[in-house]
Protein backbone atom coordinates (compact mmCIF):
# COMPACT_ATOMS: atom_id res chain seq x y z
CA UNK A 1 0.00 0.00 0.00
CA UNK A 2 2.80 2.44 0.96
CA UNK A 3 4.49 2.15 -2.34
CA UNK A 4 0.71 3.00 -4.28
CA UNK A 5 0.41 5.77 -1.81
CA UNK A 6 4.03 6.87 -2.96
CA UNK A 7 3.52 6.42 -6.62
CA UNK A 8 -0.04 8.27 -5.95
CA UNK A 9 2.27 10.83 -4.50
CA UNK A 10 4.57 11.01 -7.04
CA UNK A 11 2.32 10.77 -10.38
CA UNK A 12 0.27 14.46 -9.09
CA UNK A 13 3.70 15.69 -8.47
CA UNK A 14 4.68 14.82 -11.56
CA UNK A 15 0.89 16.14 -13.34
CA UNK A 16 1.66 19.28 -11.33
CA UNK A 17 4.67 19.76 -12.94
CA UNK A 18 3.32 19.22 -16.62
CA UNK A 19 0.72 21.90 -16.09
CA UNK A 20 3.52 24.07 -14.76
CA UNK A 21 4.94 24.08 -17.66
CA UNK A 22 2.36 24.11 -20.18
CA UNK A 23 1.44 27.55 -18.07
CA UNK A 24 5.29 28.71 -18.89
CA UNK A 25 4.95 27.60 -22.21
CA UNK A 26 1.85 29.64 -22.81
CA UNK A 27 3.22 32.62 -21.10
CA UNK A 28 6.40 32.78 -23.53
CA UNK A 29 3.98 31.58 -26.44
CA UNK A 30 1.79 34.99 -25.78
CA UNK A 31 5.24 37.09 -24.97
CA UNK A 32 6.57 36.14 -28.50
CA UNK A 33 3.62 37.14 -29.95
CA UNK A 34 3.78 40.54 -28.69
CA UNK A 35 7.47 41.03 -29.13
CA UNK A 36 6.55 39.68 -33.01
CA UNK A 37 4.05 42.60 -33.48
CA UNK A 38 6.61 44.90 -31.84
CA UNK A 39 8.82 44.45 -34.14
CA UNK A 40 6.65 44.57 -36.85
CA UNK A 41 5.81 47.94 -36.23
CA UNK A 42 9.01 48.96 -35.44
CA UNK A 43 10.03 48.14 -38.60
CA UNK A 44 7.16 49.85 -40.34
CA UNK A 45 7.94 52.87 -38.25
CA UNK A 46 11.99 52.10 -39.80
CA UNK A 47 10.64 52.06 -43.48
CA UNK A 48 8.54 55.35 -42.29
CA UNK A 49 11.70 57.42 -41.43
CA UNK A 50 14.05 55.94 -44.01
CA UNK A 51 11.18 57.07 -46.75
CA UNK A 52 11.58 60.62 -45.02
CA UNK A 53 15.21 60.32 -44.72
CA UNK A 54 15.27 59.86 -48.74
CA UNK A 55 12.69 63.03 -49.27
CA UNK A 56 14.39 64.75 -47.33
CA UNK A 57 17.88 64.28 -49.35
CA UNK A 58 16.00 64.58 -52.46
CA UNK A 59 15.36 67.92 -51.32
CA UNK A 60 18.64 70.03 -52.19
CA UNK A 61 18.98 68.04 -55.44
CA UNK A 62 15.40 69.47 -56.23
CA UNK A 63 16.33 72.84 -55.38
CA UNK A 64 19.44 73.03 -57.24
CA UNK A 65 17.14 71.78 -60.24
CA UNK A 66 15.04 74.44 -60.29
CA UNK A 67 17.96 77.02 -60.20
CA UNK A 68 19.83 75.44 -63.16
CA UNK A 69 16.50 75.54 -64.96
CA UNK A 70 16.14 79.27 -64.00
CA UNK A 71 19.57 80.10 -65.24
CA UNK A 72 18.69 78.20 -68.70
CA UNK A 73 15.53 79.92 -68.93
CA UNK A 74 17.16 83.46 -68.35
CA UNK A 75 20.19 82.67 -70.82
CA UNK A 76 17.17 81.72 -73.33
CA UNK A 77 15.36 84.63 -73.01
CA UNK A 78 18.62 86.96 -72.96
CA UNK A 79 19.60 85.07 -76.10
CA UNK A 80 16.06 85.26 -77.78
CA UNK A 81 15.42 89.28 -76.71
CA UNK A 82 19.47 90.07 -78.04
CA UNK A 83 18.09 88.02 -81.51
CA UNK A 84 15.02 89.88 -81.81
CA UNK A 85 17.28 93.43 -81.23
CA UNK A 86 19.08 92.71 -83.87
């Protein structure tokens, strides 16, 4: 009898254990799963700022555009109004 009552003992010691660590399973299941979406949005808020980043470089090179096509457009219209003088 003592060695049933010890295996008794032993087995729910054993079943408490499993459920133990199905419950620490779980919790590090769930954790993943928010650190996943985490950095999921990190990484959308990455793409975000190197989209801005880019614009924001673009930016010079758009303004030194414009001047080189001011400076056409005056030498174009100087050399047109000096043709048109005569």
């Amino acid at each position: 009898m003592k060695e049933m009552d010890d295996n008794d003992r032993r087995l729910a010691k054993a079943e408490d254990n499993i459920e133990t660590l199905y419950g620490k399973i779980n919790a590090l299941n769930a954790s993943q799963v928010r650190t996943e979406t985490t950095l999921e949005h990190l990484l959308v808020a990455i793409g975000r700022l190197e989209n801005a980043v880019e614009s924001l470089k673009a930016r010079p090179a758009d303004r030194w555009l414009k001047l080189v096509d001011l400076v056409v457009a005056a030498l174009v219209a100087a050399a047109v109004a000096y043709f048109l003088r005569g």
